[in-house]
N, C-alpha and C. Protein backbone atom coordinates (compact mmCIF):
# COMPACT_ATOMS: atom_id res chain seq x y z
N UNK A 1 -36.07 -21.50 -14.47
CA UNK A 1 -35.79 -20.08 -14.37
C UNK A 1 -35.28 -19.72 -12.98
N UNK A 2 -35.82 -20.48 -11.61
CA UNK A 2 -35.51 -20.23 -10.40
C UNK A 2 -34.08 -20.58 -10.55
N UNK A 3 -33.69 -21.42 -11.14
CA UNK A 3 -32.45 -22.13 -10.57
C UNK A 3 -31.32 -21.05 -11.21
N UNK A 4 -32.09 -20.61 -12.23
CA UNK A 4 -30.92 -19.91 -13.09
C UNK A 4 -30.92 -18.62 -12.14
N UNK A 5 -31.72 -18.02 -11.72
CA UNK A 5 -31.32 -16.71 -10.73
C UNK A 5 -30.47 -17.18 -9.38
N UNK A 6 -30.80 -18.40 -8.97
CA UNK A 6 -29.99 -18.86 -7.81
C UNK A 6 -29.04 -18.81 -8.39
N UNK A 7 -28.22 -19.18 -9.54
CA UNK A 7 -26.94 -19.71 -10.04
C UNK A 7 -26.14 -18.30 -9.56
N UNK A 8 -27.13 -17.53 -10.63
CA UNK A 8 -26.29 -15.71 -11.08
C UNK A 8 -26.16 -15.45 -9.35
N UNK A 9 -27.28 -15.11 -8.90
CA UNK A 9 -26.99 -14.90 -7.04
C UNK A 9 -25.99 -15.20 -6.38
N UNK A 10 -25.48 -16.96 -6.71
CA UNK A 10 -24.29 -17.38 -5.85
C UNK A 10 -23.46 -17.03 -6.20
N UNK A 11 -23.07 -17.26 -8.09
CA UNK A 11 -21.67 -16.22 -8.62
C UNK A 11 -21.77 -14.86 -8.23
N UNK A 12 -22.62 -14.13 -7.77
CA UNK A 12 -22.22 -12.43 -7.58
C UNK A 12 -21.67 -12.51 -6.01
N UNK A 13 -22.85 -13.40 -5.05
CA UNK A 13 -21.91 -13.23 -3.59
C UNK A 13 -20.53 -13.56 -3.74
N UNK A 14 -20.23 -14.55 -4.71
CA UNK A 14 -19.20 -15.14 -4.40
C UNK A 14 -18.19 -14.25 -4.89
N UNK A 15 -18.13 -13.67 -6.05
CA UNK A 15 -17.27 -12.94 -6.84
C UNK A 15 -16.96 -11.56 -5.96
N UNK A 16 -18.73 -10.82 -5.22
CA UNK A 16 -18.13 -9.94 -4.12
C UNK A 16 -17.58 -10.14 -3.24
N UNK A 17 -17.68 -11.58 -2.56
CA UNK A 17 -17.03 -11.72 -1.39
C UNK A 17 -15.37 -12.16 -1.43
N UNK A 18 -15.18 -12.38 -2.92
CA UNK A 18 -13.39 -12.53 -3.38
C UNK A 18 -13.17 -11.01 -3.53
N UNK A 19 -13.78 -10.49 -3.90
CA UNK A 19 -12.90 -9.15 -3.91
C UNK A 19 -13.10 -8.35 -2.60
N UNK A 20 -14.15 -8.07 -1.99
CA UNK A 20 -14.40 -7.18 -0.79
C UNK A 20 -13.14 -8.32 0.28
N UNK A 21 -13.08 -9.76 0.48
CA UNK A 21 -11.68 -10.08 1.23
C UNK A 21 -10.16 -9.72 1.26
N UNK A 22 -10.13 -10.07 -0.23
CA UNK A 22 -9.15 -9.27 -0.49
C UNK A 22 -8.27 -8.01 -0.19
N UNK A 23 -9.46 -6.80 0.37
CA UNK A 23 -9.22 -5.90 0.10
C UNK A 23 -9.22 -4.87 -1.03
N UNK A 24 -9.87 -3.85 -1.45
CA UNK A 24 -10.21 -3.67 -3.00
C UNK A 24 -8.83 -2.24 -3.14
N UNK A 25 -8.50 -2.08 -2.29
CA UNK A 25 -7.23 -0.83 -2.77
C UNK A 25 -5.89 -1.41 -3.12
N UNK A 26 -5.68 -2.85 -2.31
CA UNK A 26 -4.62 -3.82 -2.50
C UNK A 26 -4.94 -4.29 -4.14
N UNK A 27 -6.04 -4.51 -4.47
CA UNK A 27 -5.87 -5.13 -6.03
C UNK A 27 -6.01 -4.09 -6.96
N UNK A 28 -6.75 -2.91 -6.39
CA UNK A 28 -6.73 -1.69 -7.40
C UNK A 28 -5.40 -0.90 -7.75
N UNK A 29 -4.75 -0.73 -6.60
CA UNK A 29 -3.38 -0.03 -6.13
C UNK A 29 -2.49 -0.53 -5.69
N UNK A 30 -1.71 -1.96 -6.31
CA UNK A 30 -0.29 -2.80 -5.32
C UNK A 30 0.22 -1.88 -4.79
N UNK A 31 0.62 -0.80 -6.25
CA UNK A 31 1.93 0.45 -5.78
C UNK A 31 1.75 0.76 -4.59
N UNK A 32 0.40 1.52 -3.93
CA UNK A 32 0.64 2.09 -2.78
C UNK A 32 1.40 1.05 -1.72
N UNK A 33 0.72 -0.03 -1.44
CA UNK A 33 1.09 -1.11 -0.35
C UNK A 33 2.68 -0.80 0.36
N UNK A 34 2.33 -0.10 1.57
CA UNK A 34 3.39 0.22 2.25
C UNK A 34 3.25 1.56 2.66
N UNK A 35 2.28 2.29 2.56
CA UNK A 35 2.22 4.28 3.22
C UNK A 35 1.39 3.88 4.30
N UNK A 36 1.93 5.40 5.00
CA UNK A 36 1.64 4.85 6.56
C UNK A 36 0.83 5.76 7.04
N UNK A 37 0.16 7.09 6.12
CA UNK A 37 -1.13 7.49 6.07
C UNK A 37 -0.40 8.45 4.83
N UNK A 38 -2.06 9.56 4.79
CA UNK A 38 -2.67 10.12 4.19
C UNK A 38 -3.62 10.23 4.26
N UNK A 39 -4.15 10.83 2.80
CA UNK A 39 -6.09 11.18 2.85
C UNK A 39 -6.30 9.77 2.15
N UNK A 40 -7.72 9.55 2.97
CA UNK A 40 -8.10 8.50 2.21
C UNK A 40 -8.98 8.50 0.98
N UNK A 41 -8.35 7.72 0.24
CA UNK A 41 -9.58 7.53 -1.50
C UNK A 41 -10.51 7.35 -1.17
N UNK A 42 -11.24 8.24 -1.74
CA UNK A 42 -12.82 7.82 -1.70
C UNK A 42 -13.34 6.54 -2.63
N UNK A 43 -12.88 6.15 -3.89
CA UNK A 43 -12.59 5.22 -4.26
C UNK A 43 -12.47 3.83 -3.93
N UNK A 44 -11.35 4.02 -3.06
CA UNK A 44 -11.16 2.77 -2.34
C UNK A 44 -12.28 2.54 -1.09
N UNK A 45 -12.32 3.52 -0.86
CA UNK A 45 -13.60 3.60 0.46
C UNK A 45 -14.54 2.86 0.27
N UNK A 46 -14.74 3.78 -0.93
CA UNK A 46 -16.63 3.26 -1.47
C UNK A 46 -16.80 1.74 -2.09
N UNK A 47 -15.61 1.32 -2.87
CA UNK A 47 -15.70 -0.10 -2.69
C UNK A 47 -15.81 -0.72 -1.92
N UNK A 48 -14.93 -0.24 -0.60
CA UNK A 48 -14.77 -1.64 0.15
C UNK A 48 -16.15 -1.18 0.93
N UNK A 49 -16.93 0.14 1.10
CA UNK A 49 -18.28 -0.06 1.47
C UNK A 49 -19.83 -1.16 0.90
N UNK A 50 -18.98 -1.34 -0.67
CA UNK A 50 -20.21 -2.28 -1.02
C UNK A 50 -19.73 -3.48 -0.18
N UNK A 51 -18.92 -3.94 0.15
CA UNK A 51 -18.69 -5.15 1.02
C UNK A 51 -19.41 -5.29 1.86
N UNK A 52 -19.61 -3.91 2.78
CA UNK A 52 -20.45 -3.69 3.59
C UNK A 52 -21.88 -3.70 3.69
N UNK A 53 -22.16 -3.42 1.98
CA UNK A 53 -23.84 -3.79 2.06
C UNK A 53 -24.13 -5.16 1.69
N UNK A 54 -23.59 -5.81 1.38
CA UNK A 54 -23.68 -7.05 1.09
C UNK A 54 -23.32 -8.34 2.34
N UNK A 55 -22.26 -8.11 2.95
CA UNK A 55 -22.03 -8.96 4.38
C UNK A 55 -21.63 -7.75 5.11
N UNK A 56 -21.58 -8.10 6.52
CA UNK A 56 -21.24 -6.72 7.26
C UNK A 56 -18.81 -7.56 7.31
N UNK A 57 -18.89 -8.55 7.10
CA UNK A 57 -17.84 -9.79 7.90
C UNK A 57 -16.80 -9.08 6.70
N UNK A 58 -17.27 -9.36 5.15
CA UNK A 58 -16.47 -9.05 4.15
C UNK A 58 -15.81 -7.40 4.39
N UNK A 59 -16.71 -6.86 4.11
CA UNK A 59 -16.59 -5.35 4.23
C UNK A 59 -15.32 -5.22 5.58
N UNK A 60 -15.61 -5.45 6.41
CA UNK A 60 -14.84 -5.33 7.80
C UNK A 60 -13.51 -5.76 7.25
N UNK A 61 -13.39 -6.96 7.06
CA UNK A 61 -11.98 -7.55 6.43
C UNK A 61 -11.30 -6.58 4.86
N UNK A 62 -12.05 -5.70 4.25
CA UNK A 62 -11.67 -5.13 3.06
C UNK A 62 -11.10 -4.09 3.78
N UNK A 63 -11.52 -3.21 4.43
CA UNK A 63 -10.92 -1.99 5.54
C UNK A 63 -9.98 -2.31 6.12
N UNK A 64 -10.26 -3.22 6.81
CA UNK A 64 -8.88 -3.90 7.73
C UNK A 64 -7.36 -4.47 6.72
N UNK A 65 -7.82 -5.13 5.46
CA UNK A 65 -6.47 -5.16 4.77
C UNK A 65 -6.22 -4.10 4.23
N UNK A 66 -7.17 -2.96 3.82
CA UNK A 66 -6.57 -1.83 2.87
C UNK A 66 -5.69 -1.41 4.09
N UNK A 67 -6.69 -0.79 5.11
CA UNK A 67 -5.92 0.25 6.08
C UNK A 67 -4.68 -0.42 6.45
N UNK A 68 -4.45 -1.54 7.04
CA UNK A 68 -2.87 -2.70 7.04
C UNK A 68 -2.02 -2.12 5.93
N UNK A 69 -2.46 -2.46 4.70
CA UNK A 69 -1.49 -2.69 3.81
C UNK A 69 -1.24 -1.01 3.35
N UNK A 70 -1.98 -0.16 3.67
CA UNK A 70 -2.02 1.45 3.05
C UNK A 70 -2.28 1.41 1.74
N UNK A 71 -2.54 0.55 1.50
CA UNK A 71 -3.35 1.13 0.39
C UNK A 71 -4.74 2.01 -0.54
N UNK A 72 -5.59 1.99 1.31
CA UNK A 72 -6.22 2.98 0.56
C UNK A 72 -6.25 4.69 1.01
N UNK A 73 -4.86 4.96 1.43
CA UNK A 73 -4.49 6.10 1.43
C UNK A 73 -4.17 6.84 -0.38
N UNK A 74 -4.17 7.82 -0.01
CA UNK A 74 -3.94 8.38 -1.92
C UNK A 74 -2.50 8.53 -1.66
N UNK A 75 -1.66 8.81 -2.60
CA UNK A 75 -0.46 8.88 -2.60
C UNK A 75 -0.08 10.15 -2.88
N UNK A 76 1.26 10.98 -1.62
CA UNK A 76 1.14 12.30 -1.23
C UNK A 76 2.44 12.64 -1.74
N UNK A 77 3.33 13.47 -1.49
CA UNK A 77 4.77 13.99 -1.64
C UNK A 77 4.96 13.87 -0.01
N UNK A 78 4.58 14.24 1.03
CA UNK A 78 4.98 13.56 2.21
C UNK A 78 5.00 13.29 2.90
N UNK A 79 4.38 12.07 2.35
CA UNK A 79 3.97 10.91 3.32
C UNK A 79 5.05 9.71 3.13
N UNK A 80 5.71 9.00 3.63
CA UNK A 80 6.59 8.11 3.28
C UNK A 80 5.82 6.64 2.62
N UNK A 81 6.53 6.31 1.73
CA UNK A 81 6.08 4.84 1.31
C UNK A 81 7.38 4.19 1.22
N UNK A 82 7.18 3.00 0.78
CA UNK A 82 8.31 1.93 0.23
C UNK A 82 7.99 1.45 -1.41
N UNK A 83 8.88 1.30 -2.20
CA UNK A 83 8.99 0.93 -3.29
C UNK A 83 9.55 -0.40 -3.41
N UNK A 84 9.37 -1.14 -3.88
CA UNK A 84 10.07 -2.46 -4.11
C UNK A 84 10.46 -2.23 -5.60
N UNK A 85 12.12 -2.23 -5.62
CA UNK A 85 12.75 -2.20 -6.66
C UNK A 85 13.65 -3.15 -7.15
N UNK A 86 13.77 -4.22 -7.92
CA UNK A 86 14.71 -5.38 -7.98
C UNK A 86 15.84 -4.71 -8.69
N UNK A 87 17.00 -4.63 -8.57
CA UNK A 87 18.30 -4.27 -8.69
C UNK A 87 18.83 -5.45 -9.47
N UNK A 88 20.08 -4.52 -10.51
CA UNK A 88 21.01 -5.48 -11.42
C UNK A 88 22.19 -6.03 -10.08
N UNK A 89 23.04 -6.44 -10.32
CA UNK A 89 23.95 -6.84 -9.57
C UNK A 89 24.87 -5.43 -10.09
N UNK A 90 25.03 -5.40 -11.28
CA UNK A 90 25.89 -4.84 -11.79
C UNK A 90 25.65 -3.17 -11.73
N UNK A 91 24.66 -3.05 -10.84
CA UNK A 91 24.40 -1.41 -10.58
C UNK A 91 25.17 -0.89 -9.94
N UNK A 92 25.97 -0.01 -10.56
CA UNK A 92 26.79 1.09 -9.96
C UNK A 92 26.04 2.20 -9.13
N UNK A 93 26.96 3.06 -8.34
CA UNK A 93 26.51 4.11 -7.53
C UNK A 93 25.22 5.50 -7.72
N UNK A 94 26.13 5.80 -8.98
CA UNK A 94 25.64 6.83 -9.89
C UNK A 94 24.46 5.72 -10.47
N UNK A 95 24.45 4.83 -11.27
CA UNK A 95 22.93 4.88 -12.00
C UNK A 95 22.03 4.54 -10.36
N UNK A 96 22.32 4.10 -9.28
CA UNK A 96 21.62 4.30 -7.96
C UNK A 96 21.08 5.34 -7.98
N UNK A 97 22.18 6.15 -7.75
CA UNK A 97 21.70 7.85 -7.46
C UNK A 97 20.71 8.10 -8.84
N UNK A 98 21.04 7.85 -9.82
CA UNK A 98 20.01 8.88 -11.00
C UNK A 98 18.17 8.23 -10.52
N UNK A 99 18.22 6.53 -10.49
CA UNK A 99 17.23 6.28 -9.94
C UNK A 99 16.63 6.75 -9.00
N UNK A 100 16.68 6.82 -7.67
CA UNK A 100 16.72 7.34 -6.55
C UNK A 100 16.61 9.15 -7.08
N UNK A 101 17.22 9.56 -7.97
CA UNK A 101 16.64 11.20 -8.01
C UNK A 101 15.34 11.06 -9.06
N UNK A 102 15.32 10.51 -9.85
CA UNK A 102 14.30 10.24 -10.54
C UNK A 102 13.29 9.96 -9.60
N UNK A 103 12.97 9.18 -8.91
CA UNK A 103 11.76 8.44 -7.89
C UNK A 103 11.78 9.95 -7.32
N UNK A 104 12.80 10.43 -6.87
CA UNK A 104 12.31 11.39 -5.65
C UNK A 104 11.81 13.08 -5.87
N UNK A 105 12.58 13.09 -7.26
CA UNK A 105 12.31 14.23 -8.06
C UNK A 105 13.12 15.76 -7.62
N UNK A 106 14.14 14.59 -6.81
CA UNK A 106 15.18 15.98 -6.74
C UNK A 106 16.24 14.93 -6.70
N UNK A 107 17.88 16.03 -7.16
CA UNK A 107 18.81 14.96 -6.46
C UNK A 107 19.10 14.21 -5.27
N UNK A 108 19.21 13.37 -5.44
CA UNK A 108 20.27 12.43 -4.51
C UNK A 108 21.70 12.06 -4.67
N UNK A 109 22.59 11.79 -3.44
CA UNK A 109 23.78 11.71 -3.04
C UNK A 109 23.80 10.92 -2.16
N UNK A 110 24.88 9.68 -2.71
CA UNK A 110 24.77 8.66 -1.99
C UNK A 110 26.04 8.84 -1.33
N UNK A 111 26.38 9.61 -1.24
CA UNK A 111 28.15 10.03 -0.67
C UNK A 111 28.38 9.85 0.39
N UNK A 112 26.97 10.25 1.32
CA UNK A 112 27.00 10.53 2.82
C UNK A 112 27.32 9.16 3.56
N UNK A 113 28.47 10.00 4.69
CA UNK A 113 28.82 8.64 5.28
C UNK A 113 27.64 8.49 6.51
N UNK A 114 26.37 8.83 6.45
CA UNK A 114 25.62 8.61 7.88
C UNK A 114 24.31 7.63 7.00
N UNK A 115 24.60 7.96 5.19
CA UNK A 115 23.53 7.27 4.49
C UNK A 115 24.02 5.51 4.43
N UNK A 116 23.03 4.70 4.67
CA UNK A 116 23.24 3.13 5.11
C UNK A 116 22.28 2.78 4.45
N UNK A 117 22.89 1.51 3.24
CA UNK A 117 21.59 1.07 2.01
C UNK A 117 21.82 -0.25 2.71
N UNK A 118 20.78 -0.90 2.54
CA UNK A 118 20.55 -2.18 2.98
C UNK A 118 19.54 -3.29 1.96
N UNK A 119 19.89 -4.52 1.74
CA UNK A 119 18.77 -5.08 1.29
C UNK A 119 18.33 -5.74 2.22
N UNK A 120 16.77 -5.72 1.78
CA UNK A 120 15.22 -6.41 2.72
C UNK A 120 15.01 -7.84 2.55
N UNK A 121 14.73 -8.73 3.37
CA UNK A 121 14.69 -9.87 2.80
C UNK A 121 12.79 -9.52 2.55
N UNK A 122 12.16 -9.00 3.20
CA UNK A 122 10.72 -8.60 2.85
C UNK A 122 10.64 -7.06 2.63
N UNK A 123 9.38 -7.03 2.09
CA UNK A 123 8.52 -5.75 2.32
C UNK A 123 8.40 -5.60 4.11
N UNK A 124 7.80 -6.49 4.51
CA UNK A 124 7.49 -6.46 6.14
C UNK A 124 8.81 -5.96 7.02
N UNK A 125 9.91 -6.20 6.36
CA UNK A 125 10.93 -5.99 6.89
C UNK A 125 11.01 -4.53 6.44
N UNK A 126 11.14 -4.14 5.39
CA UNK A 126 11.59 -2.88 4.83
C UNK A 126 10.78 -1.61 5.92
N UNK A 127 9.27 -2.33 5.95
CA UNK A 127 7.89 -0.84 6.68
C UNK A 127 8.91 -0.52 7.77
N UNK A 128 8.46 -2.01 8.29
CA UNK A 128 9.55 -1.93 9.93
C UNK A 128 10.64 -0.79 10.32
N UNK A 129 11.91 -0.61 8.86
CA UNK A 129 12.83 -0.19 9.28
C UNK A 129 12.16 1.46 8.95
N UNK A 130 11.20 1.63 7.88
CA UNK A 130 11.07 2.97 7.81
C UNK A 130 10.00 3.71 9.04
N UNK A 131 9.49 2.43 9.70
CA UNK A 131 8.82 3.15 10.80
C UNK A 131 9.86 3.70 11.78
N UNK A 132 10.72 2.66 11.93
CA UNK A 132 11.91 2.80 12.91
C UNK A 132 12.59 4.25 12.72
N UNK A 133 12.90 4.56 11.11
CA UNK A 133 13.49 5.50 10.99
C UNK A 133 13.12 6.89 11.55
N UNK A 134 11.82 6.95 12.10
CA UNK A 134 11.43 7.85 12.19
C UNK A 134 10.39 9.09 11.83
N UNK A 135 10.27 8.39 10.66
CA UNK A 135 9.31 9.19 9.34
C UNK A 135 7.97 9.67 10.16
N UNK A 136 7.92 10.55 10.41
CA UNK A 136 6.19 11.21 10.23
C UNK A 136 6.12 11.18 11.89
N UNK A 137 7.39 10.97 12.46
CA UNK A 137 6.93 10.63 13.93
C UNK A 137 6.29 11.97 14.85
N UNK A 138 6.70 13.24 14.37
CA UNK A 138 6.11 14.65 14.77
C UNK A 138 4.44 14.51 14.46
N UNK A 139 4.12 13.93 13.51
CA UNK A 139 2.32 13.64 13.24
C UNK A 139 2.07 12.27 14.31
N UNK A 140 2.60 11.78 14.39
CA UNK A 140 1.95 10.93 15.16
C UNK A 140 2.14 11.08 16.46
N UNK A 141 2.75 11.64 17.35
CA UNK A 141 3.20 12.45 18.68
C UNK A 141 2.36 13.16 18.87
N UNK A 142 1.74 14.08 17.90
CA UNK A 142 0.86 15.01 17.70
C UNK A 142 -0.77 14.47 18.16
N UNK A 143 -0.63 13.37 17.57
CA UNK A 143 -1.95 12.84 17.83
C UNK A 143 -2.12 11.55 19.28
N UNK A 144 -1.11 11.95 20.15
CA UNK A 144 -1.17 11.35 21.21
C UNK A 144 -1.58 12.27 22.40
């Protein structure tokens, strides 16, 4: 009977300590992966707090990849994220644009000669350029 509670014991650390590493907003929420704040889920919080009652090491590492990856921010109207979208070859301008107004929920116009599409060879690459761009930089100035 001892051995059998040791067994269940080691599968639960072990099973919490694969998910609290992980990160629990990264496997709950891929989509978000890539916002660069917001409010945070309580959700995601409170999971990656059981990490915390269980090892203090796991928990620490679940915070540290959500908050990295943004995922456990909630997802806002504007706050910037990135989408990873795989493209036909054969996509024309216009079904661009209908996509792109669809995602954004107003039109878009890809007409502009100051607008510059690029493909990413990563995600890591893509954050990069939208940090660069500027996004949200009045909130974060703010808080300097």
């Amino acid at each position: 009977m001892q051995q059998a509670v040791r067994r269940w014991l080691t599968g639960a650390v072990i099973g919490v300590s694969i998910v609290a590493l992980s990160g629990c907003g990264t496997m709950f929420y891929p989509e978000r992966k890539g916002q660069l704040s917001g409010d945070v889920d309580p959700v995601v919080a409170i999971a990656n707090g059981v990490g915390l009652l269980f090892f203090i090491v796991p928990g620490v590492i679940a915070y540290a990849v959500d908050f990295s990856n943004g995922t456990i921010y909630l997802p806002s109207a504007s706050s910037a994220s990135v989408d990873i979208h795989h493209l036909d070859d054969a996509m024309d301008v216009a079904s661009l644009e209908k996509l792109l107004s669809d995602k954004a929920g107003q039109p878009v116009s890809l007409e502009n000669e100051l607008l510059v599409i690029e493909e990413m060879d990563s995600l890591d690459e893509a954050l990069a350029m939208v940090r660069m761009s500027g996004v949200l930089d009045e909130e974060r100035l703010a808080t300097m």
